[in-house]
C-alpha atoms as a PDB file:
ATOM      1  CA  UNK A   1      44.860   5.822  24.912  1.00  0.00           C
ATOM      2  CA  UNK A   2      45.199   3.687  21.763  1.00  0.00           C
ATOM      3  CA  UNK A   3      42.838   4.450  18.989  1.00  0.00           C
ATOM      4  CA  UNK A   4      42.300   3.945  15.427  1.00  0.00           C
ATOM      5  CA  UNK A   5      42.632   7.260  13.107  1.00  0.00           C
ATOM      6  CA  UNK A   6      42.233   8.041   9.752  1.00  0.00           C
ATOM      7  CA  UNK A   7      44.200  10.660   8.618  1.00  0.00           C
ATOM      8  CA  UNK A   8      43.244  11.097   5.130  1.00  0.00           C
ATOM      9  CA  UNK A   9      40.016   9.936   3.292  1.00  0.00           C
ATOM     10  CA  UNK A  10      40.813   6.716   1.104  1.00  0.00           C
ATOM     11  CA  UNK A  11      40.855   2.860   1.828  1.00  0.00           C
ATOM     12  CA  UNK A  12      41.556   0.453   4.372  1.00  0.00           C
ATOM     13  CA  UNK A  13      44.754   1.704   4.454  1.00  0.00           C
ATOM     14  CA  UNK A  14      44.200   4.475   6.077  1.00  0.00           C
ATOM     15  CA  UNK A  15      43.206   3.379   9.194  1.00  0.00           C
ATOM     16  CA  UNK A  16      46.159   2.742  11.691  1.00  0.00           C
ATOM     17  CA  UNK A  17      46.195   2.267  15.437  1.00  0.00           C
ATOM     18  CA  UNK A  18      47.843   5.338  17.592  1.00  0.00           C
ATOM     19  CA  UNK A  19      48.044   7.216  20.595  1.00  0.00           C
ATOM     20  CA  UNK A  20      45.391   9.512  21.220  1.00  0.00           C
ATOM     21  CA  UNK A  21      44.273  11.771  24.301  1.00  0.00           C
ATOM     22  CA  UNK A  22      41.649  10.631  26.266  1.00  0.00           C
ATOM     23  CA  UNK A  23      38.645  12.607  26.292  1.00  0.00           C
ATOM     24  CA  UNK A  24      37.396  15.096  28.535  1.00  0.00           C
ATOM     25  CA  UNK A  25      34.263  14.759  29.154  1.00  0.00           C
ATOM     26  CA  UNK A  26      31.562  17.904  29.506  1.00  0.00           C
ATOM     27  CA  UNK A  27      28.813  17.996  32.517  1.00  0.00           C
ATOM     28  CA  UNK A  28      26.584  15.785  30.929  1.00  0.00           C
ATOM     29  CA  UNK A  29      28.610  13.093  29.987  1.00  0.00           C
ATOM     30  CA  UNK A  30      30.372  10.186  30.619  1.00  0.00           C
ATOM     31  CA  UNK A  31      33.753   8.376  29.999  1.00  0.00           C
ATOM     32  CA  UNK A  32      33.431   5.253  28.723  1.00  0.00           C
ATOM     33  CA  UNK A  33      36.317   2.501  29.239  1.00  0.00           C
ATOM     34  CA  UNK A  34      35.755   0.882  26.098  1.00  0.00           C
ATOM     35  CA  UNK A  35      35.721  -3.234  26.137  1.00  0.00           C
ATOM     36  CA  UNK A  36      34.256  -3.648  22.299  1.00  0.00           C
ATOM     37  CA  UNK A  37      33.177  -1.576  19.129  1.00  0.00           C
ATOM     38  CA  UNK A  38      31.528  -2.997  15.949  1.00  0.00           C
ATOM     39  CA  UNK A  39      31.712  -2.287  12.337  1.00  0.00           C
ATOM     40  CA  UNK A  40      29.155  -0.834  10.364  1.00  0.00           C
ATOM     41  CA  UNK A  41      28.729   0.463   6.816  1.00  0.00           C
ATOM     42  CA  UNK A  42      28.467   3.653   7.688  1.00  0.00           C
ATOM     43  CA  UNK A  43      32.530   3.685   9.244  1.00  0.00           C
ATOM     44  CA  UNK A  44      33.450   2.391   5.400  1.00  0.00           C
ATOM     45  CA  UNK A  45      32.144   4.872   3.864  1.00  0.00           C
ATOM     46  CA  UNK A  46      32.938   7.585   6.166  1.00  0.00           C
ATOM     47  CA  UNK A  47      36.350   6.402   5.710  1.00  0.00           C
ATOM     48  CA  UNK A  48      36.035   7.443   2.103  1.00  0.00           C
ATOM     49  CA  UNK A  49      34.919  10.672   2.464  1.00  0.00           C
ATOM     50  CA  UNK A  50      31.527  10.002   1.492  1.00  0.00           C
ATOM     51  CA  UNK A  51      30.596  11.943   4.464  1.00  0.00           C
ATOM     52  CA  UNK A  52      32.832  14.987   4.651  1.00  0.00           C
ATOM     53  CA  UNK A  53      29.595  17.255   3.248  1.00  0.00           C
ATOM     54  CA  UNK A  54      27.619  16.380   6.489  1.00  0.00           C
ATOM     55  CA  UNK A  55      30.790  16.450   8.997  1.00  0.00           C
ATOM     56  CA  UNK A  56      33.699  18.749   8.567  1.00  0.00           C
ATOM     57  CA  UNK A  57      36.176  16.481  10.809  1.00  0.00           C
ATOM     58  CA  UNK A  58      39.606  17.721  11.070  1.00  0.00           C
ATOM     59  CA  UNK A  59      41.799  15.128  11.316  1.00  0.00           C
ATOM     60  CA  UNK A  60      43.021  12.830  12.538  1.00  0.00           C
ATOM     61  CA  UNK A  61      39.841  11.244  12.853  1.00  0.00           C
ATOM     62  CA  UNK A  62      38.587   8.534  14.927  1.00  0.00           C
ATOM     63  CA  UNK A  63      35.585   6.555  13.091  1.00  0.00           C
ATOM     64  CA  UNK A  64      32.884   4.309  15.611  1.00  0.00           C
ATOM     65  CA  UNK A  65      29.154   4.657  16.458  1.00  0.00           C
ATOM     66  CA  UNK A  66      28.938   1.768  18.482  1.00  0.00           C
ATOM     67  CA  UNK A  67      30.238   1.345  22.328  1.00  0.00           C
ATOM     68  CA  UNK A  68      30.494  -1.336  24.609  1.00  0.00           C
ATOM     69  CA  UNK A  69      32.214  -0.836  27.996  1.00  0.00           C
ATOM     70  CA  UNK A  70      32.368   0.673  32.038  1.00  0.00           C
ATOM     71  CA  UNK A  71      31.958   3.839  33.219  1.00  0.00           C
ATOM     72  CA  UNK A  72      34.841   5.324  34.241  1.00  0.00           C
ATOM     73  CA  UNK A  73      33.922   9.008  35.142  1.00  0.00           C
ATOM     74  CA  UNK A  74      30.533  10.867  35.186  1.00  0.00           C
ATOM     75  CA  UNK A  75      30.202  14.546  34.711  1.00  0.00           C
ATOM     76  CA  UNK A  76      28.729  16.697  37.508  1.00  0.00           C
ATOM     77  CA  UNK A  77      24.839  16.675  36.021  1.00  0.00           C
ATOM     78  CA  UNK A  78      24.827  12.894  35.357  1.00  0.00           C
ATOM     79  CA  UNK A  79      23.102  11.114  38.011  1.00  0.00           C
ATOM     80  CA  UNK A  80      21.866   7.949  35.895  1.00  0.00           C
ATOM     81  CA  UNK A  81      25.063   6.273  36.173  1.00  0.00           C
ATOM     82  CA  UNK A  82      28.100   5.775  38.158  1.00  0.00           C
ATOM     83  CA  UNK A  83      31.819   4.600  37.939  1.00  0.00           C
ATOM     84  CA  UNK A  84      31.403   0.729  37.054  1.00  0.00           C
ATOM     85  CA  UNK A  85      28.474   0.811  35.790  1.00  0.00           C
ATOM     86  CA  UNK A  86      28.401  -2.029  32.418  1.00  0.00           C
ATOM     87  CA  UNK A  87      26.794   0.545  29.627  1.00  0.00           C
ATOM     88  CA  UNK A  88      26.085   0.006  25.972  1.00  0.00           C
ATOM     89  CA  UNK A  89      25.545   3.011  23.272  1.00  0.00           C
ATOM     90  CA  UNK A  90      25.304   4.320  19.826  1.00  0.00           C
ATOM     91  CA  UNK A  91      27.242   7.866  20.820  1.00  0.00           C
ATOM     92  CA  UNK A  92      26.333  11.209  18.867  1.00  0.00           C
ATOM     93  CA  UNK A  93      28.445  11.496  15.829  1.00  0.00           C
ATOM     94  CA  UNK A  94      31.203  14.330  16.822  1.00  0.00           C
ATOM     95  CA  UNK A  95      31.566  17.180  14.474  1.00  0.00           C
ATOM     96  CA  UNK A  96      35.320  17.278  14.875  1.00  0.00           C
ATOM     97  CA  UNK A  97      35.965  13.677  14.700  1.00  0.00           C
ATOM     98  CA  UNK A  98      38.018  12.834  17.741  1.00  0.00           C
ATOM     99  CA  UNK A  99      35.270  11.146  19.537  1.00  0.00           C
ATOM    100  CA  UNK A 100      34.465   7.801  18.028  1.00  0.00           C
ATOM    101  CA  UNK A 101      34.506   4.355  19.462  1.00  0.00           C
ATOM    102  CA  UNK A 102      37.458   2.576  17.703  1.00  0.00           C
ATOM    103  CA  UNK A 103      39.163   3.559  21.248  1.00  0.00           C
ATOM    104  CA  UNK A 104      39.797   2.767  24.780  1.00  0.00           C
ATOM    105  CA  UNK A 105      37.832   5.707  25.552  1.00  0.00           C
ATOM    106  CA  UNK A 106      34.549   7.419  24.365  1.00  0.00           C
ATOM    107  CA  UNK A 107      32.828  10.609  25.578  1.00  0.00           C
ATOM    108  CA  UNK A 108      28.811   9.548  25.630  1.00  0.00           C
ATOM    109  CA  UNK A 109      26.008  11.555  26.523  1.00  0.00           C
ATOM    110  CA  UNK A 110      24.220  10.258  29.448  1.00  0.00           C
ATOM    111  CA  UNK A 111      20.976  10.491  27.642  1.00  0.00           C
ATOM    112  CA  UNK A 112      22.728   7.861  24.758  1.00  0.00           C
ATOM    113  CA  UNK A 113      23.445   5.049  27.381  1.00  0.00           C
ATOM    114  CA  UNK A 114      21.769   1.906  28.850  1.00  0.00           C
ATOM    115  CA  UNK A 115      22.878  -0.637  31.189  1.00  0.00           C
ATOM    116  CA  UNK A 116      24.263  -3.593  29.447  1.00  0.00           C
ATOM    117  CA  UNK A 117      22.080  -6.834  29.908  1.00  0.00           C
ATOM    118  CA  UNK A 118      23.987  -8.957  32.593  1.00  0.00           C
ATOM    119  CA  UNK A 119      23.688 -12.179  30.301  1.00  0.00           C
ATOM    120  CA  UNK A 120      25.611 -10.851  27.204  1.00  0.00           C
ATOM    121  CA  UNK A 121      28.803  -9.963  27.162  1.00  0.00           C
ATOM    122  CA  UNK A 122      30.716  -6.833  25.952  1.00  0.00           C
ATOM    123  CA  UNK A 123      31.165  -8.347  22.760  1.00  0.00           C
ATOM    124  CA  UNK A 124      27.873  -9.182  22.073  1.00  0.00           C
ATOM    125  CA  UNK A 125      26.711  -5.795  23.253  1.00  0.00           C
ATOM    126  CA  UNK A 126      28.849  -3.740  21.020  1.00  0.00           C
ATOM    127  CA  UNK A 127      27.453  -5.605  17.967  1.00  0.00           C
ATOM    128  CA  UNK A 128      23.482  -4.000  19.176  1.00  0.00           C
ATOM    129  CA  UNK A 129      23.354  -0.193  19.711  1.00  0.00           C
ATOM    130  CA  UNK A 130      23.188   1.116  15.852  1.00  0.00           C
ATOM    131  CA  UNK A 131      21.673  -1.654  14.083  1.00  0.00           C
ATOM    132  CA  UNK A 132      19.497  -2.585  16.791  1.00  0.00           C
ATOM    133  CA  UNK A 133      18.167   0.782  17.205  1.00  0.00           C
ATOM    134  CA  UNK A 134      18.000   1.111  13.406  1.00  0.00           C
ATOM    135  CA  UNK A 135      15.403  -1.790  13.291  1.00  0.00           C
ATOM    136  CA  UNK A 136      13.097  -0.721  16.070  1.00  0.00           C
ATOM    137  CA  UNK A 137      12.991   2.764  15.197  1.00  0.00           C
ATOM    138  CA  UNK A 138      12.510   1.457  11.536  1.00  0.00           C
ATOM    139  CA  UNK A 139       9.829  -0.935  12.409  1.00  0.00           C
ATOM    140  CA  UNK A 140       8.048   2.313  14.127  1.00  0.00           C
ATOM    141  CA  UNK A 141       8.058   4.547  11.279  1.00  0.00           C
ATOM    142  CA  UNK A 142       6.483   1.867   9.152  1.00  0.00           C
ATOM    143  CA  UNK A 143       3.847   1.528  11.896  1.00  0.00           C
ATOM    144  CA  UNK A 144       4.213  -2.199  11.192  1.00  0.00           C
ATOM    145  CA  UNK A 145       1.318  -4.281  13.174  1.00  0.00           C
ATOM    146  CA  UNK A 146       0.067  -7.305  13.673  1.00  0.00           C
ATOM    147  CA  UNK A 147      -0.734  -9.531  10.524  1.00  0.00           C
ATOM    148  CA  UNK A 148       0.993  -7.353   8.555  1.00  0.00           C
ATOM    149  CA  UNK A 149       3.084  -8.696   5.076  1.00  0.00           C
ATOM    150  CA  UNK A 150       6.985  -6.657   5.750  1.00  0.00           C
ATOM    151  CA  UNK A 151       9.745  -7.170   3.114  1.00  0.00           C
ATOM    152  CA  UNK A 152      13.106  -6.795   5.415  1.00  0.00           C
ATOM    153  CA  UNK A 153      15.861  -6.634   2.958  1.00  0.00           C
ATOM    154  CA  UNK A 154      18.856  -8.481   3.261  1.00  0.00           C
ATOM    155  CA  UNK A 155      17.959 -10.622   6.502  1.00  0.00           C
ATOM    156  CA  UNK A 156      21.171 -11.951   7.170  1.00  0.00           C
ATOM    157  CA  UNK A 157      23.155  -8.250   7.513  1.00  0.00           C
ATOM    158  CA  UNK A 158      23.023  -6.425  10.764  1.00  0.00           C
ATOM    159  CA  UNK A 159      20.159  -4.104  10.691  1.00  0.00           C
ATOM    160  CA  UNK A 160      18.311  -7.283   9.356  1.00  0.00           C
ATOM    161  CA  UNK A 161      18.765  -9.455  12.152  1.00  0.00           C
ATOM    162  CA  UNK A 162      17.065  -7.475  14.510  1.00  0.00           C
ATOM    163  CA  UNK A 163      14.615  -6.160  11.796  1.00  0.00           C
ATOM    164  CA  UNK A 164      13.374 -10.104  11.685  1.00  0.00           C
ATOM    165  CA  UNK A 165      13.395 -10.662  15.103  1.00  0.00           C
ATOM    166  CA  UNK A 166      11.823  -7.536  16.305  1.00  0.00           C
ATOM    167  CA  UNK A 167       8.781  -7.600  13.344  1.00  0.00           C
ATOM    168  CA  UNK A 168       8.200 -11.249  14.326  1.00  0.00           C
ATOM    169  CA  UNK A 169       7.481  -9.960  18.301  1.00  0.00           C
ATOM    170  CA  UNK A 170       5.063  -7.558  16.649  1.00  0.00           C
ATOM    171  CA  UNK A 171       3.229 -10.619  14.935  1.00  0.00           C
ATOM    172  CA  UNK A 172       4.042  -9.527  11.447  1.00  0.00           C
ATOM    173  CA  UNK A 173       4.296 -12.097   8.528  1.00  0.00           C
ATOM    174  CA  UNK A 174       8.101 -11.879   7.395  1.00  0.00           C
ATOM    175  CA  UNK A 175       9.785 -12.118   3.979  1.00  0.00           C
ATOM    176  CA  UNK A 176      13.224 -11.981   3.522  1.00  0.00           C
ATOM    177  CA  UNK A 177      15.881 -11.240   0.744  1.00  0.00           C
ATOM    178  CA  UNK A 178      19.096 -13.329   1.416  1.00  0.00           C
ATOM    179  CA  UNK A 179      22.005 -15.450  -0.118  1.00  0.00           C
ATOM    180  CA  UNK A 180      21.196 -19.427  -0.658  1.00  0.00           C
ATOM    181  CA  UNK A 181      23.427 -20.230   2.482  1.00  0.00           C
ATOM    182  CA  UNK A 182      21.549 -18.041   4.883  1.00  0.00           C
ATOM    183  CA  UNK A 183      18.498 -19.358   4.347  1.00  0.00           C
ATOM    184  CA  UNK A 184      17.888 -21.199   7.085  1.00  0.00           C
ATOM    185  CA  UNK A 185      19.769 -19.109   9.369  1.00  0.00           C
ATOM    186  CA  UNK A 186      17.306 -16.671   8.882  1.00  0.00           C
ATOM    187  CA  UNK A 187      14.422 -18.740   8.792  1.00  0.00           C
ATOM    188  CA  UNK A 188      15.807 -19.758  12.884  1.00  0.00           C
ATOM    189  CA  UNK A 189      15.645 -15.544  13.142  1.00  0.00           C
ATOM    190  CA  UNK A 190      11.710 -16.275  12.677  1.00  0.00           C
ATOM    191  CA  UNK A 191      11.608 -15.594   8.592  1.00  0.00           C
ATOM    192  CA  UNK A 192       7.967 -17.088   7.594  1.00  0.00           C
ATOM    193  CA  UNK A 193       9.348 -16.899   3.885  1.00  0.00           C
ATOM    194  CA  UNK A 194      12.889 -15.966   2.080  1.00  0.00           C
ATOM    195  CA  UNK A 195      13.657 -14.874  -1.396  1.00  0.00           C
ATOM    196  CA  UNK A 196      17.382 -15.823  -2.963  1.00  0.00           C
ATOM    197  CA  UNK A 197      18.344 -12.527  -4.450  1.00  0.00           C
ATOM    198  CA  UNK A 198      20.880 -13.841  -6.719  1.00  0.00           C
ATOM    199  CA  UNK A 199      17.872 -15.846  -8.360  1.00  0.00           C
ATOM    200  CA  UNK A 200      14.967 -14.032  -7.758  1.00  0.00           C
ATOM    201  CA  UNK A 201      14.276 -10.324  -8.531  1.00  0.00           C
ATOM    202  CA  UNK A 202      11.880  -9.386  -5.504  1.00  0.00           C
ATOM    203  CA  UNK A 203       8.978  -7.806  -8.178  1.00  0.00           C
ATOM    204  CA  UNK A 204       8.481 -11.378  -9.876  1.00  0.00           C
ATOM    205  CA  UNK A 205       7.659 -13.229  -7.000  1.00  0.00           C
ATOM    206  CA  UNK A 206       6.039 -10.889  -4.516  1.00  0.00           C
ATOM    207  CA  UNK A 207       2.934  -8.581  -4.455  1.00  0.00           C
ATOM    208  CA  UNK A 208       0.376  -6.902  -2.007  1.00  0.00           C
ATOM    209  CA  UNK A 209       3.006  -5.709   0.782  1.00  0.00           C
ATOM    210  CA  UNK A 210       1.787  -3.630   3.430  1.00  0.00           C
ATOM    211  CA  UNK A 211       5.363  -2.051   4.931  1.00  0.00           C
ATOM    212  CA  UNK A 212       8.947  -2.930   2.990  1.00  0.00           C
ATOM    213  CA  UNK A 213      12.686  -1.815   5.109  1.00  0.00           C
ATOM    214  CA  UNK A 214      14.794  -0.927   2.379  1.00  0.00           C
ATOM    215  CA  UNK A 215      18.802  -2.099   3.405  1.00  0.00           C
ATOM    216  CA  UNK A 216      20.117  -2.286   0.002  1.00  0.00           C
ATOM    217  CA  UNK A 217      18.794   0.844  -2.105  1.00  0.00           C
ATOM    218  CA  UNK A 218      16.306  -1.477  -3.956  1.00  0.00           C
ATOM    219  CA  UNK A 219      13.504   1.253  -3.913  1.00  0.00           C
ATOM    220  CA  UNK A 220      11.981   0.893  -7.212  1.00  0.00           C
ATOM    221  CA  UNK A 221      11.555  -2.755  -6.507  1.00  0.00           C
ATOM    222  CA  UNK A 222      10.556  -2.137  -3.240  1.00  0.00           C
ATOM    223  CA  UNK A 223       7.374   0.208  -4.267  1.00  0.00           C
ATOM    224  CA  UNK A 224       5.998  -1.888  -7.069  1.00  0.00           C
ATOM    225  CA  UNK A 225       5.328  -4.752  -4.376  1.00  0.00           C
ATOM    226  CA  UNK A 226       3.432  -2.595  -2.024  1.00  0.00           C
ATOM    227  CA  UNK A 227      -0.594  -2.629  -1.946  1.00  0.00           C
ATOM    228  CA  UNK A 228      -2.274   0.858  -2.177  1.00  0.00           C
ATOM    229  CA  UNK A 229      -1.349   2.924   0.915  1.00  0.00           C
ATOM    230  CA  UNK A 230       1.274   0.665   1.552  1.00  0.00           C
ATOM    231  CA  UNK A 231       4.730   2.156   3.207  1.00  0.00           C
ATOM    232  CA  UNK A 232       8.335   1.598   2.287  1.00  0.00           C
ATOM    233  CA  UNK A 233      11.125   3.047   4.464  1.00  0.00           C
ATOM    234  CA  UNK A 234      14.464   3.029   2.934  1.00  0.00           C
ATOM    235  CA  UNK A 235      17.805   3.693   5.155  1.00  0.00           C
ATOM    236  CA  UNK A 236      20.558   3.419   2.227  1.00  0.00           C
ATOM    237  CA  UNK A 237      19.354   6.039  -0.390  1.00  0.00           C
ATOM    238  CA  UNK A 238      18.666   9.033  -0.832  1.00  0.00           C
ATOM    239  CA  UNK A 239      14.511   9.382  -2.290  1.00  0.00           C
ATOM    240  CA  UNK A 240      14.030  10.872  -5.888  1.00  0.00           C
ATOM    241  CA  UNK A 241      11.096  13.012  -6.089  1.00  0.00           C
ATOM    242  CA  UNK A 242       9.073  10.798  -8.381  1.00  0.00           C
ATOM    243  CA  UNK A 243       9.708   7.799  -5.160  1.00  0.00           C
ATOM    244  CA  UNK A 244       8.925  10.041  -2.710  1.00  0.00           C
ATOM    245  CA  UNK A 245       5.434  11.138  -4.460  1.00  0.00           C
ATOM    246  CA  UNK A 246       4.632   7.530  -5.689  1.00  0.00           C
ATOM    247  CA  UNK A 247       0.809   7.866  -5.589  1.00  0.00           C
ATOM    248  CA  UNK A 248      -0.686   5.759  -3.382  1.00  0.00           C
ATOM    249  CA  UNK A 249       1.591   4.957  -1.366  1.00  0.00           C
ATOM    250  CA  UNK A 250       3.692   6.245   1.180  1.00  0.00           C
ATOM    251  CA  UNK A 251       7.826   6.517   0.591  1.00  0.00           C
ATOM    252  CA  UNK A 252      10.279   7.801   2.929  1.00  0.00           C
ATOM    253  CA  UNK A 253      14.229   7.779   4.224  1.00  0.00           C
ATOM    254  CA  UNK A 254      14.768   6.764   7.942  1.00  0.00           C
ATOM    255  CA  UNK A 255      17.392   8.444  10.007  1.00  0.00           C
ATOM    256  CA  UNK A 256      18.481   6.568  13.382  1.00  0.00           C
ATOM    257  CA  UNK A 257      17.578   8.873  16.294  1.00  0.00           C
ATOM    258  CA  UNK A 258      20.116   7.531  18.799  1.00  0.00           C
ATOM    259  CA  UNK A 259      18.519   7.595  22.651  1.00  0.00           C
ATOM    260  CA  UNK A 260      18.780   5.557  25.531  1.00  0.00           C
ATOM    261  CA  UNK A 261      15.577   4.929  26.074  1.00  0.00           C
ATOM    262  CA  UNK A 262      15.298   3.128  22.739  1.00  0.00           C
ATOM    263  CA  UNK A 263      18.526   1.183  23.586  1.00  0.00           C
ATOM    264  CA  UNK A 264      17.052   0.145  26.857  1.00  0.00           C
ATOM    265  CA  UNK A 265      13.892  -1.176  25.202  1.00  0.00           C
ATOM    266  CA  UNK A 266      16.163  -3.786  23.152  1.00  0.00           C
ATOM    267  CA  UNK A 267      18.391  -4.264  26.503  1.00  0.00           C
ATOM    268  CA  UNK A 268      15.161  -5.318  28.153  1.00  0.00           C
ATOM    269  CA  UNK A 269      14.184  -8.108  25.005  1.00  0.00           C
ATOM    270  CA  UNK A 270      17.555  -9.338  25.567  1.00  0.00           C
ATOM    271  CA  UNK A 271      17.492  -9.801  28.983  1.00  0.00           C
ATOM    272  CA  UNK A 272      14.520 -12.463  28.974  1.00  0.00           C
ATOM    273  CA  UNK A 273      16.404 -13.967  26.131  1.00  0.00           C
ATOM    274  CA  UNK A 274      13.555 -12.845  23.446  1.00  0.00           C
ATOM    275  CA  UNK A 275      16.652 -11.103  21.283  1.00  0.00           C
ATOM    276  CA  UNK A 276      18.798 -13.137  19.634  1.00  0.00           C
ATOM    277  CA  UNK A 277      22.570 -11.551  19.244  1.00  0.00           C
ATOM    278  CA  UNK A 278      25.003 -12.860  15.915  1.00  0.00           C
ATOM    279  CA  UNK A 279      28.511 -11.717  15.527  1.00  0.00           C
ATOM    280  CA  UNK A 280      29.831 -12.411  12.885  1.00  0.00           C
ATOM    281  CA  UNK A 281      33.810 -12.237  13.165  1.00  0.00           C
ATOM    282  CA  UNK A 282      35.735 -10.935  16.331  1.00  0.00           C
ATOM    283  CA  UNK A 283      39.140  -8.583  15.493  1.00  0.00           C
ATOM    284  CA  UNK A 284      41.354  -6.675  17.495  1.00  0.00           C
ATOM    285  CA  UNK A 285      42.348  -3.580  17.871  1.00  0.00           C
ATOM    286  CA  UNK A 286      45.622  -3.224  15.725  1.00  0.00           C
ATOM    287  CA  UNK A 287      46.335  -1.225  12.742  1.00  0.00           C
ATOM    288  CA  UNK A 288      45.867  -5.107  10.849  1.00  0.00           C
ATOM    289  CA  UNK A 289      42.683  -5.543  13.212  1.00  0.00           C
ATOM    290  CA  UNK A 290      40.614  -2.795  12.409  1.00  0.00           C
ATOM    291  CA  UNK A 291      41.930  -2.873   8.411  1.00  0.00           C
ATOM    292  CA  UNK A 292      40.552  -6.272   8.152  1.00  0.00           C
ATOM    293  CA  UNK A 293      37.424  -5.518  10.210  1.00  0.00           C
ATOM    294  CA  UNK A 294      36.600  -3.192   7.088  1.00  0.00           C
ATOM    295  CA  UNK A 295      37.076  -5.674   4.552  1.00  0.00           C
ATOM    296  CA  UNK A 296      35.288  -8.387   6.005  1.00  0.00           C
ATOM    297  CA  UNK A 297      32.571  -5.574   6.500  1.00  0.00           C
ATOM    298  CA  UNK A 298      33.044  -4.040   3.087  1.00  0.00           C
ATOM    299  CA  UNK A 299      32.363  -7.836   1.656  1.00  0.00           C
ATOM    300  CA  UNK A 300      28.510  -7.531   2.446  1.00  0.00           C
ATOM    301  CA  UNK A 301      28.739 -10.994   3.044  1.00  0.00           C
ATOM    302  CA  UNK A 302      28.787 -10.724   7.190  1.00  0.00           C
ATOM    303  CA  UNK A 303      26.405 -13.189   8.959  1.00  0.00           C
ATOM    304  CA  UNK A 304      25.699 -10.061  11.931  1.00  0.00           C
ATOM    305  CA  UNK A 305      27.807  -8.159  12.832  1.00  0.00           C
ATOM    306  CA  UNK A 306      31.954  -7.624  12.687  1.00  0.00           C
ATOM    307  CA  UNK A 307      33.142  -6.844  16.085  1.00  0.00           C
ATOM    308  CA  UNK A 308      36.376  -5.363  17.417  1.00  0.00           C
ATOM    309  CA  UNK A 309      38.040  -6.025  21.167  1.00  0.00           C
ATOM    310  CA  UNK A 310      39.347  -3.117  22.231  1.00  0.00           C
ATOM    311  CA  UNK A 311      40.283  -4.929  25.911  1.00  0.00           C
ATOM    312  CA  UNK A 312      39.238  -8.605  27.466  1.00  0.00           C
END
């Protein structure tokens, strides 16, 4: 199968597109014909090594967390799904690194997958599994409710999009951070209010927050707009112990929890059209494909997500 390896840590260059074994798949999984994979900031800075404490790959090493594609074998305890089946996933991270998406084939736990919605295409569906499952599961740890204020930093990326969308089902009042030309982008995402970061620093112009999703690693900010027993969630830093024990107030990390049934939940929103999909840009899979799907990502300017066609 064609895939794209790394086989050093380091930059774009790095990545190239080779041939690869397919996996073999274990009794409770499933191969997955890959039809799209998407980019997210995670594979960039993988790709640098950033993550080499957490996962001692060997390489070469095939980067991906998000699948889009048929089933084209089950193992002998999956009884879920079958051969043809259209399935969608965010696929355990592999310890040895041979088993990401930027392939024609994945190996996927059966308890990872969902049935794709019939009215997106592969495309669109590769662009959901991690951020979408980021945002719900995100959304859940703040306990967000109705009538509640959220901060959802940087609206426009891809954990954003659904964060929006997903807070404004929930009946939440939302307040975004974006660039001048997204704003009414995001505002058509269901925004009530946005904030121009490149003007505004978030502390001078908001106050009395109930729940804030930290995208960016603007904690500090973050806590000094939240009311007493307010609750920020932060997925891109790591927590000092003075954040984390900011009295008052409640200050963790979130860590995706990648599951199926999760995924299904935002299959089902999409399905009756109450889950809005943006893709951003649309590569292929070549050694040029994949290296510019990593600088368009690495740009942080994306409108959703970057998305890479492994097969029509």
């Amino acid at each position: 199968m064609k895939a794209a390896v790394i086989n050093h840590y380091g930059g774009r260059e790095q990545l190239e597109v080779i041939d690869m074994p397919i996996p073999k798949i274990k009794s409770d999984e499933v191969l997955v014909e890959n039809m799209a994979t998407s980019i997210n900031p995670i594979d960039y800075k993988a790709r640098e090594g950033l993550l080499k404490r957490m996962f001692p790959w060997q390489f070469p090493v095939i980067l991906g967390w998000d699948i889009a594609g048929i089933v084209a074998s089950t193992g002998d305890d999956v009884t879920s799904f079958k051969v043809g089946d259209p399935v969608f996933a965010r696929p355990d991270i592999d310890t040895k690194g041979v088993n990401g998406s930027y392939a024609e084939y994945t190996a996927v736990k059966a308890d990872k997958l969902a049935l794709k919605p019939n009215n997106i295409s592969f495309v669109e569906a590769a662009a959901v599994p991690l951020a979408g499952l980021t945002a719900l599961q995100m959304l859940r740890k703040l306990q967000l409710s109705s009538n509640q204020k959220i901060l959802i930093q940087a609206g426009a990326g891809g954990v954003g999009i659904y964060a929006i969308q997903l807070a404004k089902m929930i009946g939440a009042y939302v307040v975004t951070t974006v660039s001048q030309n997204n704003h009414e982008f995001v505002k058509s995402l269901g925004a009530d209010s946005v904030i121009d970061y490149h003007k505004n620093n978030i502390q001078d112009v908001l106050s009395d927050f109930d729940t804030v999703l930290d995208t960016v690693g603007d904690v500090d900010n973050g806590i000094a707009i939240l009311k007493s027993g307010g609750h920020l969630v932060t997925i891109s830093n790591a927590l000092t112990d003075q954040q984390k024990n900011t009295s008052d107030k409640t200050v963790t990390e979130g860590w995706l929890n990648p599951n199926g049934q999760d995924l299904a939940i935002l299959a089902s929103y999409i399905a009756k059209g109450e889950l809005q999909i943006v893709v951003d840009s649309l590569y292929p899979l070549t050694t040029e494909g994949i290296q510019s799907a990593h600088e368009r990502s690495e740009t942080h300017h994306a409108r959703g997500k970057v998305v890479v066609q492994i097969k029509e």
